[in-house]
Protein backbone atom coordinates (compact mmCIF):
# COMPACT_ATOMS: atom_id res chain seq x y z
CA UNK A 1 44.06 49.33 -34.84
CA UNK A 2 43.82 46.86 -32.03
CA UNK A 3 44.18 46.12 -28.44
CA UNK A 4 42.03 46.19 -25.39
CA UNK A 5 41.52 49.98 -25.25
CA UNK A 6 40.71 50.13 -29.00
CA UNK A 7 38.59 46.44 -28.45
CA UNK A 8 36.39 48.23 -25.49
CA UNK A 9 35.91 51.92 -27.25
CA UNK A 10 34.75 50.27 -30.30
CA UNK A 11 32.28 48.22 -28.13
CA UNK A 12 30.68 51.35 -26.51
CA UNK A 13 30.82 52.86 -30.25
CA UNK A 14 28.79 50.29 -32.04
CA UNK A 15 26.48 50.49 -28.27
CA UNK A 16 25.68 54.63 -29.03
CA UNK A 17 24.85 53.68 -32.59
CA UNK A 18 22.19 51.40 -31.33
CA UNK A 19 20.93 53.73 -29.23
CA UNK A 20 20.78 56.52 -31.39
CA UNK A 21 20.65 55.33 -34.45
CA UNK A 22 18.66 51.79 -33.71
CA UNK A 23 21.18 49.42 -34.82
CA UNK A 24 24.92 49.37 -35.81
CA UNK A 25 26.54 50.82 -39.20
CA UNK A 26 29.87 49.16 -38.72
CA UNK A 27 33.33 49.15 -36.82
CA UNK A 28 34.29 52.87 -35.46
CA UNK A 29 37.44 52.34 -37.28
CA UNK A 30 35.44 52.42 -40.75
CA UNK A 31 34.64 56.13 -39.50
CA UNK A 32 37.97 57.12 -38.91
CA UNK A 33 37.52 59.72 -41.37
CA UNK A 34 33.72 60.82 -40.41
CA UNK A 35 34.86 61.33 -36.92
CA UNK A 36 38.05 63.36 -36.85
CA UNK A 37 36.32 65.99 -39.31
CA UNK A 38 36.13 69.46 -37.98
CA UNK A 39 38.39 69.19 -34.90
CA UNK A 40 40.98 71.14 -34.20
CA UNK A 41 43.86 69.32 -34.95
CA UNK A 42 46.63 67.46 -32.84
CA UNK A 43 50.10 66.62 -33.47
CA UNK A 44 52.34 63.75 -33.51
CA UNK A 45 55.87 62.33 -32.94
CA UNK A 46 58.44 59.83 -32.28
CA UNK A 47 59.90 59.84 -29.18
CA UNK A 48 64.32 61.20 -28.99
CA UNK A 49 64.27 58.57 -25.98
CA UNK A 50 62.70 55.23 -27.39
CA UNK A 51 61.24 55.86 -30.93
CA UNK A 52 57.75 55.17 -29.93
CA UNK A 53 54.93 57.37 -31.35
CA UNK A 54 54.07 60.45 -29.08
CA UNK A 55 50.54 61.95 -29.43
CA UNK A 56 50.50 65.65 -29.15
CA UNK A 57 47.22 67.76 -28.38
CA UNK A 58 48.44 70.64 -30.70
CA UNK A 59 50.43 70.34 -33.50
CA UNK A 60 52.90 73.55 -34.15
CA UNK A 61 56.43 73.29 -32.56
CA UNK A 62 59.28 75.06 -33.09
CA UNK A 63 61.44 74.02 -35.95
CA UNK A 64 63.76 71.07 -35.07
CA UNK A 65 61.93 70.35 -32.06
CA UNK A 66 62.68 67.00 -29.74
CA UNK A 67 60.07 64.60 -27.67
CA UNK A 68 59.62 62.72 -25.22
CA UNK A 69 56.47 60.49 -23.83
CA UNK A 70 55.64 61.74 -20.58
CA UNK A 71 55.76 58.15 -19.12
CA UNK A 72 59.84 58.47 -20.18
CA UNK A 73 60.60 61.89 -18.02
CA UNK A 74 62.50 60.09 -15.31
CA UNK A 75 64.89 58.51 -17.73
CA UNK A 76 64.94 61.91 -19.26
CA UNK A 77 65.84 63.20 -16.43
CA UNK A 78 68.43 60.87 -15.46
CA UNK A 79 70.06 61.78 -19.32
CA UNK A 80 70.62 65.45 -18.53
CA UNK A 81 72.00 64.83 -14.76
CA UNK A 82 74.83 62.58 -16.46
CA UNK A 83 75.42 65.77 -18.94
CA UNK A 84 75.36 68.89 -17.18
CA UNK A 85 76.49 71.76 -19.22
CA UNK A 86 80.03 72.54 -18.79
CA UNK A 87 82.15 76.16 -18.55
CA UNK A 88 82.12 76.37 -22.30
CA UNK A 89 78.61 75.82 -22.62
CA UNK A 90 77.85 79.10 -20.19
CA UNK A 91 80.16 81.63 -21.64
CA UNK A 92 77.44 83.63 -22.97
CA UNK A 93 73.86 83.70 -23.97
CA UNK A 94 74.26 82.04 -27.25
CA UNK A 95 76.53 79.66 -26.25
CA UNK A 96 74.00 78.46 -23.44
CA UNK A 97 70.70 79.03 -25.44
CA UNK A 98 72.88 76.44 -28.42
CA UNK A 99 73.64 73.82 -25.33
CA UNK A 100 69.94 74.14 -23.97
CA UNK A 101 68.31 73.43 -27.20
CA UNK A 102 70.21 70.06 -27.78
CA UNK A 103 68.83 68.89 -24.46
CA UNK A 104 65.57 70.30 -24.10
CA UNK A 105 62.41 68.01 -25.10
CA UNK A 106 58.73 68.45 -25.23
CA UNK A 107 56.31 65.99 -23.58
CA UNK A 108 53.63 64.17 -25.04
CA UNK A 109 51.32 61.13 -24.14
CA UNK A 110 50.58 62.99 -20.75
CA UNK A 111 48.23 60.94 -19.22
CA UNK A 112 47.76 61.92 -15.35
CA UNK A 113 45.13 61.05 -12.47
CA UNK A 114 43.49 57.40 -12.30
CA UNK A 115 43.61 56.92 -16.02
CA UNK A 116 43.46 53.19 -17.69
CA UNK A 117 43.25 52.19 -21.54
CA UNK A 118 44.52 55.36 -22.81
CA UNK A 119 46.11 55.23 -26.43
CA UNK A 120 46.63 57.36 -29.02
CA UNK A 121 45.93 60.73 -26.59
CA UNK A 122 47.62 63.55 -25.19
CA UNK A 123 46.42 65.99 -22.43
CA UNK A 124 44.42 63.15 -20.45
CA UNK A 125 43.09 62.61 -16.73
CA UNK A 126 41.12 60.83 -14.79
CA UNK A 127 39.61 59.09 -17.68
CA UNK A 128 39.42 55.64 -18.95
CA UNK A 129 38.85 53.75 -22.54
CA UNK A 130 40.22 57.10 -24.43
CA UNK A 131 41.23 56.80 -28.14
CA UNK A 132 43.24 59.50 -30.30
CA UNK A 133 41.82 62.80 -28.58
CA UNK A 134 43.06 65.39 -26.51
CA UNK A 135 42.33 67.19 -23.37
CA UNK A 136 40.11 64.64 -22.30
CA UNK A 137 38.90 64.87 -18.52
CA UNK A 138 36.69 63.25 -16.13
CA UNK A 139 35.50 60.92 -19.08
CA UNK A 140 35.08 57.15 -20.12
CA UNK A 141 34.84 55.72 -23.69
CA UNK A 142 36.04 58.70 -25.82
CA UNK A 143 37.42 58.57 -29.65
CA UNK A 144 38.44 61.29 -32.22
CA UNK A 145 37.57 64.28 -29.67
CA UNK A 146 38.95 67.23 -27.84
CA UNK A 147 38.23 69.47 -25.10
CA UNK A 148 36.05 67.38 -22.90
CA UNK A 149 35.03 67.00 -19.25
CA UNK A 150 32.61 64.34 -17.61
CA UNK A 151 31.77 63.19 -21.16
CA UNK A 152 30.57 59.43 -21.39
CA UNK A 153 30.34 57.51 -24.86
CA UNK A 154 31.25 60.78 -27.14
CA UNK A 155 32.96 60.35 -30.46
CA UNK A 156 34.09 62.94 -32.36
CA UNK A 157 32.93 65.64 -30.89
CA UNK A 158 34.94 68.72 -29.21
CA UNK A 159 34.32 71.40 -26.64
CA UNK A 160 31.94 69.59 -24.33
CA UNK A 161 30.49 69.14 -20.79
CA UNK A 162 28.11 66.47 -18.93
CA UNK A 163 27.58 64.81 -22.40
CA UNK A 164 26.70 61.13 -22.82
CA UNK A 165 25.98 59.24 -25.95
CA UNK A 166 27.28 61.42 -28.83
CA UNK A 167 28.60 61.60 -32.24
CA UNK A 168 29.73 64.87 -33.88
CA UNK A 169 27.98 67.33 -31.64
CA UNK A 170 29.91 70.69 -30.84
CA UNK A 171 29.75 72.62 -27.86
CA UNK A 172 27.41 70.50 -25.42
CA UNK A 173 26.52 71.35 -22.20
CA UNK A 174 23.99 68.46 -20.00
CA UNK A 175 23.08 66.52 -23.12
CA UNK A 176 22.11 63.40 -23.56
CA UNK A 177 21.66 61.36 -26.61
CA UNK A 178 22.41 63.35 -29.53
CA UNK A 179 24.56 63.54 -33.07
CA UNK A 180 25.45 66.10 -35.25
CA UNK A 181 24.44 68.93 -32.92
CA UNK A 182 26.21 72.27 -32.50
CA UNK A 183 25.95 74.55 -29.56
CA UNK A 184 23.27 72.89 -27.43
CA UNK A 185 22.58 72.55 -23.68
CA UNK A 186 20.00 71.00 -21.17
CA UNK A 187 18.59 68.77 -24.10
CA UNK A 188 18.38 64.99 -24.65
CA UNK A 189 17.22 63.45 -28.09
CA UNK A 190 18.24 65.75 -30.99
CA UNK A 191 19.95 65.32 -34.29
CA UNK A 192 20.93 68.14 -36.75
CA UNK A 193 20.40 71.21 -33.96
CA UNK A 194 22.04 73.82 -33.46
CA UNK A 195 21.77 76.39 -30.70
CA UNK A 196 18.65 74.80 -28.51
CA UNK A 197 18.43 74.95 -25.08
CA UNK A 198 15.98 73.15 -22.85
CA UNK A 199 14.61 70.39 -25.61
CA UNK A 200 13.96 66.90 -26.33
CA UNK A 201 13.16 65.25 -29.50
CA UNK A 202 13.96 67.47 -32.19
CA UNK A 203 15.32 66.84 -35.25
CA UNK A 204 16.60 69.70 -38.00
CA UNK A 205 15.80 72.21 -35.24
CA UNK A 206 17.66 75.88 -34.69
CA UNK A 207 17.59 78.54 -32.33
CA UNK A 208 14.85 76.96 -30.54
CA UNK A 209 14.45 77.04 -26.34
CA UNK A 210 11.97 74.44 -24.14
CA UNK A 211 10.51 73.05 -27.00
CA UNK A 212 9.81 69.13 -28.08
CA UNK A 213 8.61 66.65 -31.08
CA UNK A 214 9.84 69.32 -33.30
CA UNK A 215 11.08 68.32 -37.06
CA UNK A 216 12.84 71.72 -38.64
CA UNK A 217 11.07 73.93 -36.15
CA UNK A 218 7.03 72.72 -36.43
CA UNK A 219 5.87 70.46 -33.31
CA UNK A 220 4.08 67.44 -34.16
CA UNK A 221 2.01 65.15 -31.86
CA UNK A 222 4.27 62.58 -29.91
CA UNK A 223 3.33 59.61 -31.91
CA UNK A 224 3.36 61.36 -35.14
CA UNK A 225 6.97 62.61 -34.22
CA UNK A 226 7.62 59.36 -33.42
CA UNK A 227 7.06 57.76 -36.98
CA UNK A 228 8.58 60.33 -38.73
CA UNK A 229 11.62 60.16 -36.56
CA UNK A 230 11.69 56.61 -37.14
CA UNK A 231 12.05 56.68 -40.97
CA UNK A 232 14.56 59.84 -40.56
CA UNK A 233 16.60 57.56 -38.63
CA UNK A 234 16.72 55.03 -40.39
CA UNK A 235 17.61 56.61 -43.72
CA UNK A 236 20.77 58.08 -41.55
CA UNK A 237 21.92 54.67 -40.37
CA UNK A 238 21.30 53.42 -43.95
CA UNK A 239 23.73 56.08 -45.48
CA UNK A 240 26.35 55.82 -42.77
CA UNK A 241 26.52 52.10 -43.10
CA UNK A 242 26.85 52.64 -46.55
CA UNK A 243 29.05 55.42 -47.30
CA UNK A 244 30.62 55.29 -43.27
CA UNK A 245 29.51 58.83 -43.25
CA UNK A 246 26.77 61.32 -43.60
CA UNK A 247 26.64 65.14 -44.21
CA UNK A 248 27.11 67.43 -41.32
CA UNK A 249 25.30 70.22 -39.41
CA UNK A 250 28.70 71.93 -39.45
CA UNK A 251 28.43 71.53 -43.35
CA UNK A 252 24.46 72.60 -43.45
CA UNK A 253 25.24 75.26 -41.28
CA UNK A 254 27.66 76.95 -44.38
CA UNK A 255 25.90 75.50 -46.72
């Protein structure tokens, strides 16, 4: 993967694993895998038109289905004005539903609104520095995620809201700083939670509302939080530079 989009996302990727994390763990391409787990998954193509690829933000289509990139609709167009159906082709229902479905296309690649350095995505607007995600919104550096609006440096994460600086989290709402987090809001500063509202600094929290400095769900004294933190953190940067992954809270959660 390369290019200026990819070039800049990967930037603000290795950026959030500072901040999170300390330090880097590698190229976001390494995590490929990591990323896209547990999204719901997209769809892909090659456009009827021009043979380019077509990103798709779902990925079930009728049988025998045709594409287009939405960027290629006016030539598109331009193709079925120079072949209108003719009498034949309207006798009857069948005839016009068989004549229809040699013309008709899907469109992919929709990218709408001031959007720059898109690749890879479908269902995108008003966003910039998006990579391989879908229904993207609002947003700037974005990679391996769906369903997103006014998210900022968030990789692969889905259904989520005024988030900045994530990886893996799940149904965010006004978060800041967090990975591998599932169903959290109005919180800043928490890795492996899962339904918290109102908290900062926790770490292998759940079901847990305006708390903070909590490890599993016992509070500890800021700077006694803050060395434990420390040596969590770094064993989770060690093991995803190492094996460009680590175990998630969607796989905790089911155990």
């Amino acid at each position: 993967m390369e290019g200026e989009a990819y070039e800049s996302v990967n930037r603000a990727f290795k950026s959030t694993c500072r901040i999170l994390l300390g330090g880097e763990v590698g190229g976001m391409q390494e995590f490929e895998g990591y990323l896209s787990r547990h999204l719901e998954a997209g769809g892909s193509a090659i456009s009827a038109i021009s043979g380019k690829p077509v990103a798709l933000s779902v990925p079930n289509f009728c049988k025998g289905a045709r594409f287009i990139s939405n960027d290629e609709r006016e030539q598109y167009c331009g193709m079925l004005k120079a072949t209108p159906l003719s009498i034949n082709d309207v006798k009857d229902i069948d005839s016009i539903l068989s004549a229809l479905s040699e013309k008709l296309c899907y469109a992919g690649n929709i990218i709408t609104g001031n959007s720059h350095y898109v690749d890879g995505s479908d269902m995108v607007s008003n966003s910039s520095f998006i990579l391989n995600s879908s229904e993207i919104y609002d947003s700037k550096y974005v990679a391996y995620s769906d369903a997103m609006r006014y998210g900022e440096y968030v990789f692969g994460s889905n259904w989520i809201g005024e988030t900045k600086f994530a990886i893996k989290t799940y149904e965010t709402f006004r978060v800041a700083r967090s990975m591998e987090s599932l169903s959290i809001s109005n919180s800043s500063d928490c890795f492996y939670t899962a339904r918290v509202n109102g908290c900062t600094n926790c770490m292998f929290s759940f079901n847990q509302k305006n708390r903070k400095q909590l490890i599993g769900n016992l509070e500890f004294p800021r700077d006694e939080y803050n060395k434990l933190k420390a040596k969590l953190i770094d064993e989770i940067r060690e093991t995803m530079s190492a094996k460009k992954a680590v175990p998630t809270i969607v796989d905790i959660i089911k155990g």
